[in-house]
Protein backbone atom coordinates (compact mmCIF):
# COMPACT_ATOMS: atom_id res chain seq x y z
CA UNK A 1 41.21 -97.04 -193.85
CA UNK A 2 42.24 -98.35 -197.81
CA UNK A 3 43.54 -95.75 -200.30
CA UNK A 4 43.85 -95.75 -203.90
CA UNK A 5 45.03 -93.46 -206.68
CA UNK A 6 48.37 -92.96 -208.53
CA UNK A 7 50.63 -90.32 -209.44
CA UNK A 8 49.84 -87.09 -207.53
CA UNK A 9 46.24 -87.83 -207.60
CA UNK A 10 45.42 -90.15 -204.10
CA UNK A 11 42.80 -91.31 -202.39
CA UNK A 12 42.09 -92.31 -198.45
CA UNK A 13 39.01 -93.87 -197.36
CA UNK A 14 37.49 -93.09 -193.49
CA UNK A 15 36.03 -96.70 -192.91
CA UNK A 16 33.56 -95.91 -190.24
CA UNK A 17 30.43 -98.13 -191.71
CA UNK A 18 27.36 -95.92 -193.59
CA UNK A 19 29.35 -92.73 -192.29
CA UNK A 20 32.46 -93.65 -194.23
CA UNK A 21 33.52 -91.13 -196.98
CA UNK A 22 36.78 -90.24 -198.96
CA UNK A 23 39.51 -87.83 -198.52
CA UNK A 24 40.49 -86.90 -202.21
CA UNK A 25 44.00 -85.61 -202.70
CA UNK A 26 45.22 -83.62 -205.52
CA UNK A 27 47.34 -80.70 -207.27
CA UNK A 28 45.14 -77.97 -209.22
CA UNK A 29 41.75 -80.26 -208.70
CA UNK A 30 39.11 -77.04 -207.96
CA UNK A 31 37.11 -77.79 -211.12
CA UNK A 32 36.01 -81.23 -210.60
CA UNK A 33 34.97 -80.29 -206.83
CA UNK A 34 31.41 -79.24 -207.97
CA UNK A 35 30.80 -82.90 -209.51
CA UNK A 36 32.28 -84.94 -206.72
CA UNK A 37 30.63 -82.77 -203.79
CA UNK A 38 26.93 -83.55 -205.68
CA UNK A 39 27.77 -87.22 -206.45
CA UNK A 40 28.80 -87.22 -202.69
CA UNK A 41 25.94 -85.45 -201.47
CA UNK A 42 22.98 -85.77 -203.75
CA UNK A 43 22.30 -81.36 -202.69
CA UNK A 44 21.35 -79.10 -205.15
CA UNK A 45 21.61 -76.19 -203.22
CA UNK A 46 25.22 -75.21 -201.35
CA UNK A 47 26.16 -73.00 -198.11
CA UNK A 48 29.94 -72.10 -198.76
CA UNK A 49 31.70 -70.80 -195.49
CA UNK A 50 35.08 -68.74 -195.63
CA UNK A 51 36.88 -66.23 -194.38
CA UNK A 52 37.75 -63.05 -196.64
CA UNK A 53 41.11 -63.64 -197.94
CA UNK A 54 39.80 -67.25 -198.89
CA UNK A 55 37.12 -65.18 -200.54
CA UNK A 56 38.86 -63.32 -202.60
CA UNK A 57 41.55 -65.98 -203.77
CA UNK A 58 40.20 -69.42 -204.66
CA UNK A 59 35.80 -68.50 -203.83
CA UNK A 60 35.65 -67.89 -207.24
CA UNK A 61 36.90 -71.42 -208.65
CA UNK A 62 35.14 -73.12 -206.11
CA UNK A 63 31.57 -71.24 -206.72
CA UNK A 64 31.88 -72.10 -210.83
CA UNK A 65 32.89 -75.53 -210.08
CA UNK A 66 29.75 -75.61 -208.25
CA UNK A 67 27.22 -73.63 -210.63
CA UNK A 68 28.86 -75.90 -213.00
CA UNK A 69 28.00 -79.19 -211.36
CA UNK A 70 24.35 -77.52 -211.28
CA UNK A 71 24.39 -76.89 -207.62
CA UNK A 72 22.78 -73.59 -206.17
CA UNK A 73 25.63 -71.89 -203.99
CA UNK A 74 25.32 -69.21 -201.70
CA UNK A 75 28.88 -67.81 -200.00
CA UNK A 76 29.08 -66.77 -196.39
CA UNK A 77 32.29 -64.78 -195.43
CA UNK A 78 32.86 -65.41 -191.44
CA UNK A 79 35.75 -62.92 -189.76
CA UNK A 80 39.06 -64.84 -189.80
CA UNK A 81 40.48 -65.91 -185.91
CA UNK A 82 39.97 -68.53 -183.62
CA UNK A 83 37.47 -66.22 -181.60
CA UNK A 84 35.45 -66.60 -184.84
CA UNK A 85 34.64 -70.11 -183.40
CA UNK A 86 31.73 -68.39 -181.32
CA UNK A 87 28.09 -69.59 -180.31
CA UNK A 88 27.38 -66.30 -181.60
CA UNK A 89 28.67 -66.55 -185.09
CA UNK A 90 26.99 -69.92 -185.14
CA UNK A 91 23.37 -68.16 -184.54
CA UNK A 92 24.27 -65.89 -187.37
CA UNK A 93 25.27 -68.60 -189.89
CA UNK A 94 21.93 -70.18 -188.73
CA UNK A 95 19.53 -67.31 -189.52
CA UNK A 96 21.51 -66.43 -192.69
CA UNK A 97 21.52 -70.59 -193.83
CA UNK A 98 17.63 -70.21 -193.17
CA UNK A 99 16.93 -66.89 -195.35
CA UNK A 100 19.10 -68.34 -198.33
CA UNK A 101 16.53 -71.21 -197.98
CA UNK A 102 19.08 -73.89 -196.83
CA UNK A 103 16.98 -77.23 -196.03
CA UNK A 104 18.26 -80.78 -194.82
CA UNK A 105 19.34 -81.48 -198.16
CA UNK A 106 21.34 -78.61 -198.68
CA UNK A 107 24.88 -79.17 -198.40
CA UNK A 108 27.36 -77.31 -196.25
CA UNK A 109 30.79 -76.40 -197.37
CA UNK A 110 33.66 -75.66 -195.33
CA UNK A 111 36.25 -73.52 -197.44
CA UNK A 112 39.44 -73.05 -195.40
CA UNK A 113 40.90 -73.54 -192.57
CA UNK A 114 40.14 -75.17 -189.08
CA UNK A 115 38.29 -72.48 -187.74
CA UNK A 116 36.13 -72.29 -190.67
CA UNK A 117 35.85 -76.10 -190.97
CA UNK A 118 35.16 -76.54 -187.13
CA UNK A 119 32.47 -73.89 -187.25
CA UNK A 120 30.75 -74.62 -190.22
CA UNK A 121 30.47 -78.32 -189.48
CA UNK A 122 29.07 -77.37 -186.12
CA UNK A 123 26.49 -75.46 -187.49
CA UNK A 124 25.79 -78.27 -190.23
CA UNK A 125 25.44 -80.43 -186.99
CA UNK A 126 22.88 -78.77 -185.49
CA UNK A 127 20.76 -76.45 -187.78
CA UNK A 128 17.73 -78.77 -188.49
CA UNK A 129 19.11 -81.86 -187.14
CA UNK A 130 22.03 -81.94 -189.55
CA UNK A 131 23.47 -81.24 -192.66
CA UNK A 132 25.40 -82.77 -195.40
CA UNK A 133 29.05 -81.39 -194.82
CA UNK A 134 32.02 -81.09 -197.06
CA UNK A 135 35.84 -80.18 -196.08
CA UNK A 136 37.57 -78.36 -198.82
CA UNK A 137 40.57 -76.99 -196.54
CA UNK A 138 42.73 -74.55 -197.54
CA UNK A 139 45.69 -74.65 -194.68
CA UNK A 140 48.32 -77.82 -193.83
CA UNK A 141 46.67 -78.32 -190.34
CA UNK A 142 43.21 -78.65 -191.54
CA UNK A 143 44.41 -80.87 -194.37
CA UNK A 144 46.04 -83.00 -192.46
CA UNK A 145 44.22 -83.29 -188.85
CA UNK A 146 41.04 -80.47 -188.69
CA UNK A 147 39.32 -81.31 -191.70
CA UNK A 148 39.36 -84.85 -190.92
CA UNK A 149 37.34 -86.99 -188.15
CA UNK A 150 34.15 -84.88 -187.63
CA UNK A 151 34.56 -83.26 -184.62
CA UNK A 152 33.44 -80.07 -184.92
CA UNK A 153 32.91 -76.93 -182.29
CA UNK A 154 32.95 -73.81 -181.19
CA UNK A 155 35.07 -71.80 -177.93
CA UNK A 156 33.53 -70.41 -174.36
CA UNK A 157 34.98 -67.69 -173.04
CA UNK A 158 36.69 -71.04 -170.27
CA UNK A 159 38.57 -72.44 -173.18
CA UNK A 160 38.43 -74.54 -176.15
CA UNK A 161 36.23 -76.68 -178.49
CA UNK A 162 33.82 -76.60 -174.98
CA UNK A 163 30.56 -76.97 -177.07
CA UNK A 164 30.41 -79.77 -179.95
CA UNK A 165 29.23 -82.23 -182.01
CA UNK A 166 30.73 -85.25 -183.76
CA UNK A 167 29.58 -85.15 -187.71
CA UNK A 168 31.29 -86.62 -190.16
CA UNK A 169 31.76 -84.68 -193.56
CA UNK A 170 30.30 -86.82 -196.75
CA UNK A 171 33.91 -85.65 -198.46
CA UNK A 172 37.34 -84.13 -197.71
CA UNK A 173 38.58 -82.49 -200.82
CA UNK A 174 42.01 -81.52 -200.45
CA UNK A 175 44.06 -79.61 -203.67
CA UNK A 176 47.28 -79.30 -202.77
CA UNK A 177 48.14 -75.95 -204.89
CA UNK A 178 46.14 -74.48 -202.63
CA UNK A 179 48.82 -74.02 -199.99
CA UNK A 180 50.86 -71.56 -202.67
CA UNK A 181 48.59 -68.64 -201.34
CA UNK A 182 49.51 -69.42 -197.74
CA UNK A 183 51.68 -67.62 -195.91
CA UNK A 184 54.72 -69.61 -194.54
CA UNK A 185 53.92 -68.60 -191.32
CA UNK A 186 50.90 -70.85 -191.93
CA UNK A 187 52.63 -73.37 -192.99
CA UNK A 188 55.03 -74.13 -190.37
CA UNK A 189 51.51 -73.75 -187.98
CA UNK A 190 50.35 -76.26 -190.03
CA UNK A 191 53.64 -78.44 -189.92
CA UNK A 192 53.25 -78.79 -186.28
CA UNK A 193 50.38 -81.42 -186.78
CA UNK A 194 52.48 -83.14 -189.58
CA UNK A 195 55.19 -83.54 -187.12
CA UNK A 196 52.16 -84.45 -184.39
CA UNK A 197 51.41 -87.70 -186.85
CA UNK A 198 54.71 -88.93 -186.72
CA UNK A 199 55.70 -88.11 -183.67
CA UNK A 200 52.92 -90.48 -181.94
CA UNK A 201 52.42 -93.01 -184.80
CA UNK A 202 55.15 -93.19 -187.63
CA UNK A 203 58.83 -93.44 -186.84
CA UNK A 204 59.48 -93.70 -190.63
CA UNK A 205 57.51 -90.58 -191.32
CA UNK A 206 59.01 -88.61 -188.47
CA UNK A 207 63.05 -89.25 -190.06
CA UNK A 208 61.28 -88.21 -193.48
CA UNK A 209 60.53 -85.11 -192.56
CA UNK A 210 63.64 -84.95 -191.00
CA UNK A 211 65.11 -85.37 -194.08
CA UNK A 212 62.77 -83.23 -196.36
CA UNK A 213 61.05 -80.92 -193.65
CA UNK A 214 62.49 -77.81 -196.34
CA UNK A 215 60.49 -79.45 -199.33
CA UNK A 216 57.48 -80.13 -197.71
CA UNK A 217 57.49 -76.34 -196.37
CA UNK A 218 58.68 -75.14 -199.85
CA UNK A 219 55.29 -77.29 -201.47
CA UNK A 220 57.50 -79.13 -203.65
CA UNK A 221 54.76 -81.86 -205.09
CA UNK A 222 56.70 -85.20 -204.75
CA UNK A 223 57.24 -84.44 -200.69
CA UNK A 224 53.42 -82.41 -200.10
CA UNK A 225 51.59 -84.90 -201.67
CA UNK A 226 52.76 -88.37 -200.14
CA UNK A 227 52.88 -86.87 -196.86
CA UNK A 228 49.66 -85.55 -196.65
CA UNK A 229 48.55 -88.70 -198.09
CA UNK A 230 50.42 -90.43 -195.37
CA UNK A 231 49.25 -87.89 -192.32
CA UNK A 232 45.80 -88.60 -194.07
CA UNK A 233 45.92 -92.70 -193.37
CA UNK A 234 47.15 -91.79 -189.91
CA UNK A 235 44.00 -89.65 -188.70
CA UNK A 236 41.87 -91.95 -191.10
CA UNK A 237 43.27 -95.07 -189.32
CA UNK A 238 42.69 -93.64 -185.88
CA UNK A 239 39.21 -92.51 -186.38
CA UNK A 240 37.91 -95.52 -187.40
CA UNK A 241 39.65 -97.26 -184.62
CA UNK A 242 38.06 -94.61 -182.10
CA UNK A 243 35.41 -92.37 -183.83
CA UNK A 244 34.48 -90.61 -180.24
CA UNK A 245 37.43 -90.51 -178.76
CA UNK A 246 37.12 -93.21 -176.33
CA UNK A 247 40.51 -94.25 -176.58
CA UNK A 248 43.17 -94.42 -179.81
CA UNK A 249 41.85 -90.92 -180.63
CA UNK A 250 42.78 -89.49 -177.35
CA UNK A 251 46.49 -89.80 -178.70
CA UNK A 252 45.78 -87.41 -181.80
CA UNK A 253 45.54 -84.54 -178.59
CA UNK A 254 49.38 -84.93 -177.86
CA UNK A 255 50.81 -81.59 -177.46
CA UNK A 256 47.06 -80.20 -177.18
CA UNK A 257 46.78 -79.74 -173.22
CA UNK A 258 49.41 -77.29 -173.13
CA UNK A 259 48.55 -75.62 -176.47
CA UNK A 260 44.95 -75.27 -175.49
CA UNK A 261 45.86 -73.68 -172.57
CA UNK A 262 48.02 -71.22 -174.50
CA UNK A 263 45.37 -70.16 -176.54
CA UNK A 264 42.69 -69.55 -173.55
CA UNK A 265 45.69 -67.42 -171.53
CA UNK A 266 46.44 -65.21 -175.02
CA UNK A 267 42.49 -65.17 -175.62
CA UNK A 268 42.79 -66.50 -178.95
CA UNK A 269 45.02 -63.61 -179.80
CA UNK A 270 48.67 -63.58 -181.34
CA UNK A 271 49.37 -67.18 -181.21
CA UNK A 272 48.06 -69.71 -183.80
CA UNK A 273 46.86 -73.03 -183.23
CA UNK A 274 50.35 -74.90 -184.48
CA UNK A 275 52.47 -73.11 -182.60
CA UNK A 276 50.84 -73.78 -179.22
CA UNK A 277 50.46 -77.03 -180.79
CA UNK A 278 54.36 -77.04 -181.27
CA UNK A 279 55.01 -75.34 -177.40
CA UNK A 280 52.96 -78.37 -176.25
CA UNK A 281 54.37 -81.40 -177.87
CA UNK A 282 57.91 -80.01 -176.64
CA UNK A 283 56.65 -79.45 -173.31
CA UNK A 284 55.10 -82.92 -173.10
CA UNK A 285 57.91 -84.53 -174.59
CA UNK A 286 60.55 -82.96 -171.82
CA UNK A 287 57.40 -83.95 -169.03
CA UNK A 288 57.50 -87.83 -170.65
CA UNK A 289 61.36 -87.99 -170.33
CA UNK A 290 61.12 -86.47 -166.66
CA UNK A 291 58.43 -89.29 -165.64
CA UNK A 292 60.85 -91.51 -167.15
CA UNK A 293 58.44 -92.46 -170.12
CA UNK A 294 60.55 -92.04 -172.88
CA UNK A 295 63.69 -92.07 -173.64
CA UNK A 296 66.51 -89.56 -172.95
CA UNK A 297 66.86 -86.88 -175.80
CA UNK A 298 63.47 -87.46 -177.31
CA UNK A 299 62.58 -84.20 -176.53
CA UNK A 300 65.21 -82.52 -178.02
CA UNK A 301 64.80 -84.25 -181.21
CA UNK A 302 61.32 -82.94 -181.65
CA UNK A 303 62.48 -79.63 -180.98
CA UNK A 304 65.00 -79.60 -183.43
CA UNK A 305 62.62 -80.41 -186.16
CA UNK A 306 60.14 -78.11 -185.14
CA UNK A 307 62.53 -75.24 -184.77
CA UNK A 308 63.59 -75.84 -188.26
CA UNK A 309 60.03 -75.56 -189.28
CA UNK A 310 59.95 -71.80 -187.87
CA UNK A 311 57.32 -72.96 -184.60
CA UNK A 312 58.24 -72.13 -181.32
CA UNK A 313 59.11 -74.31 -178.97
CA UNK A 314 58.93 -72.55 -175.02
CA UNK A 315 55.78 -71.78 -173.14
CA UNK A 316 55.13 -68.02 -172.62
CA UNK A 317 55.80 -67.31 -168.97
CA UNK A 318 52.50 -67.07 -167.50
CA UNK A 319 52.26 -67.69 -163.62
CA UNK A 320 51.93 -71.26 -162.85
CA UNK A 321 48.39 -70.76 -160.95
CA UNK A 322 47.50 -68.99 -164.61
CA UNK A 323 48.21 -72.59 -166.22
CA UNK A 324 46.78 -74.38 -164.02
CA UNK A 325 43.36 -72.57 -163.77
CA UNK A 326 43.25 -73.28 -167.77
CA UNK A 327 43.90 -77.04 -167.41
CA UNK A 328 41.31 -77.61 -164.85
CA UNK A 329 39.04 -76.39 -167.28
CA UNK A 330 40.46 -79.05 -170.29
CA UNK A 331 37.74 -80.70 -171.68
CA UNK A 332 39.41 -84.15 -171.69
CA UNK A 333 39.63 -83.82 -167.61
CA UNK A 334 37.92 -86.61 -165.54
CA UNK A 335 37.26 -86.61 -162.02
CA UNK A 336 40.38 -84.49 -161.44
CA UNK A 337 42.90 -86.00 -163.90
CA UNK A 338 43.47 -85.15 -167.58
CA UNK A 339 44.26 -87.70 -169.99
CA UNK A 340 47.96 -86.34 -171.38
CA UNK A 341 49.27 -87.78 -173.82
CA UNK A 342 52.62 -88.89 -173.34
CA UNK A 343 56.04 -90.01 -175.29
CA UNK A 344 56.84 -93.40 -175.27
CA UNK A 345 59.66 -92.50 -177.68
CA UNK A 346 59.35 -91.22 -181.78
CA UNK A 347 56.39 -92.80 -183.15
CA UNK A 348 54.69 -94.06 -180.02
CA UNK A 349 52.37 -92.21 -177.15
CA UNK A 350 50.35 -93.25 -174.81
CA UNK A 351 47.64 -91.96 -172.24
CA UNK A 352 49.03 -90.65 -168.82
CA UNK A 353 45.99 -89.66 -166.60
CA UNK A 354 47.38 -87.01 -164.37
CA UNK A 355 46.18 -83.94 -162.57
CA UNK A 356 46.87 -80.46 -163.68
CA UNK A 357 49.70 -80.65 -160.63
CA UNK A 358 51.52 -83.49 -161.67
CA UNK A 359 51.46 -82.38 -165.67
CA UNK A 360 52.61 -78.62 -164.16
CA UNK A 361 54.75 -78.87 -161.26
CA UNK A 362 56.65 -76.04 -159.86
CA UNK A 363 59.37 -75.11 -162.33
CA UNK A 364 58.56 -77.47 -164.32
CA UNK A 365 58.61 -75.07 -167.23
């Protein structure tokens, strides 16, 4: 990972050999996307994925920045919700990428947020043995963690991000003002992965945002832009530690066991991905100090901060055998044992290979 840039213009670089690319942060930066994304890419021709609302509010800029840079682009509105993240909205995107005439030098564009980026860089993955791919995120959480790393996927009906494909994007082009369409119930979702960073990796970063949590949510420039910068090096760093999650990467999943298993029990419905996110960290924090991992009133400090940020911070009382039966299905389960990731204390995790029991006793909740 190296960085560069000034001002409120940055610039971190995913070292990961010939697959390396940048992650170009920014503040009102739409226009000059069209000339970076063909310098990145060499495509004349563009498939732009988004959901409607995207549509409407920043397709426009995006498809002139484009036209303008001389590149072909085609948009492709996909329903918004995690259950959009579907092998069958995959075969759609495939036949409709084929009719426009897409090729493998067409370039595919992910315009939103981590459902859209997941499930257009899955397609770009597989239609015709891969595509170029380019992030342009629209939400904090794929700014900061989804857009970043190149794993991509889609759900089964058993959980998660079952069916996959690691492909790294050629760029991440992340503009900031953005975020001032968002709802703030977005952004605190999107906070919870902010506060993920810190809490397994950066002390430092974890007492800023305790001491400017309100700016960052408010989008106040001189907070957003250093600390997505900053979450930015983190998942940059980690990836090209551990590009297939072999190891380091594992940790970036703290909070995720529980959360994933969230989502499967509400079917994708009412719940977004930060808040389970949040529910999990909490839960794992409290099951860390209990296993005598980390110290006593870690967990409570993470739940303060995410409380302030609006998230939610107690599982939904499903039956324990409900739980369970959604672990066991966890795609980062081996021979009986998941790999959770665990406290240590602020700024420090590790991975605790336990079974679904020992994560979820009885009462444990």
């Amino acid at each position: 990972m190296s960085r560069s840039g000034s001002g409120l213009e940055r610039t971190v670089h995913v070292e990961l050999g010939e697959r390396s690319y940048p992650i170009v942060i920014g503040f009102d930066t739409v226009a000059k996307l069209g000339a970076e994304v063909a310098r990145r890419t060499g495509a004349s021709r563009a498939m732009v994925v988004t959901v409607p609302a995207v549509a409407k509010r920043h397709g426009p800029a995006v498809m002139r920045s484009l036209r303008e840079a001389g590149i072909r682009a085609r948009r492709f509105e996909v329903p918004d919700g995690d259950r959009t993240k579907s092998l069958r909205q995959a075969a759609k995107l495939y036949e409709a990428f084929l009719d426009a005439g897409a090729d493998r030098a067409t370039a595919v564009i992910a315009l939103g947020g981590g459902v859209v980026g997941d499930l257009a860089g899955f397609v770009a993955a597989t239609l015709l043995r891969g595509l170029p791919f380019v992030q342009v995120p629209t939400t904090v959480l794929a700014m900061v963690d989804a857009s970043v790393g190149g794993k991509t996927g889609v759900n089964l009906p058993r959980g998660k991000n079952l069916v996959g494909a690691f492909h790294q994007p050629k760029l991440v082009w992340i503009d900031a003002s953005l975020l001032r369409t968002l709802p703030p119930r977005q952004r605190a979702a999107g906070s919870a992965e902010v506060v993920k960073h810190a809490a397994i990796r950066d002390a430092a970063l974890f007492a800023r945002l305790e001491g400017e949590l309100e700016r960052f949510l408010d989008l106040d420039p001189e907070v957003l832009v250093p600390v997505l910068e900053r979450n930015c090096e983190i998942k940059a760093e980690v990836v090209a530690e551990d590009e297939r999650e072999a190891g380091t990467r594992m940790l970036l999943n703290f909070g995720h066991t529980l959360g994933h298993a969230v989502e499967a029990l509400k079917r994708y419905r009412g719940v977004l991905h930060g808040e389970a996110v949040a529910m999990g960290m909490v839960f794992a924090a409290r099951r860390s100090e209990e296993l005598g991992l980390a110290p006593e009133g870690t967990a409570p400090r993470l739940a303060e901060l995410l409380v302030r940020a609006g998230l939610p911070t107690e599982l939904p009382a499903f039956p324990r055998r409900a739980y369970l039966g959604a672990l066991r299905v966890d795609k980062k389960r081996r021979e009986g044992e998941i790999r959770f990731i665990a406290l240590r204390e602020i700024g420090r995790a590790e991975v605790v290979p336990l079974t679904p029991e020992r994560i979820l006793p009885p009462r444990a909740r």
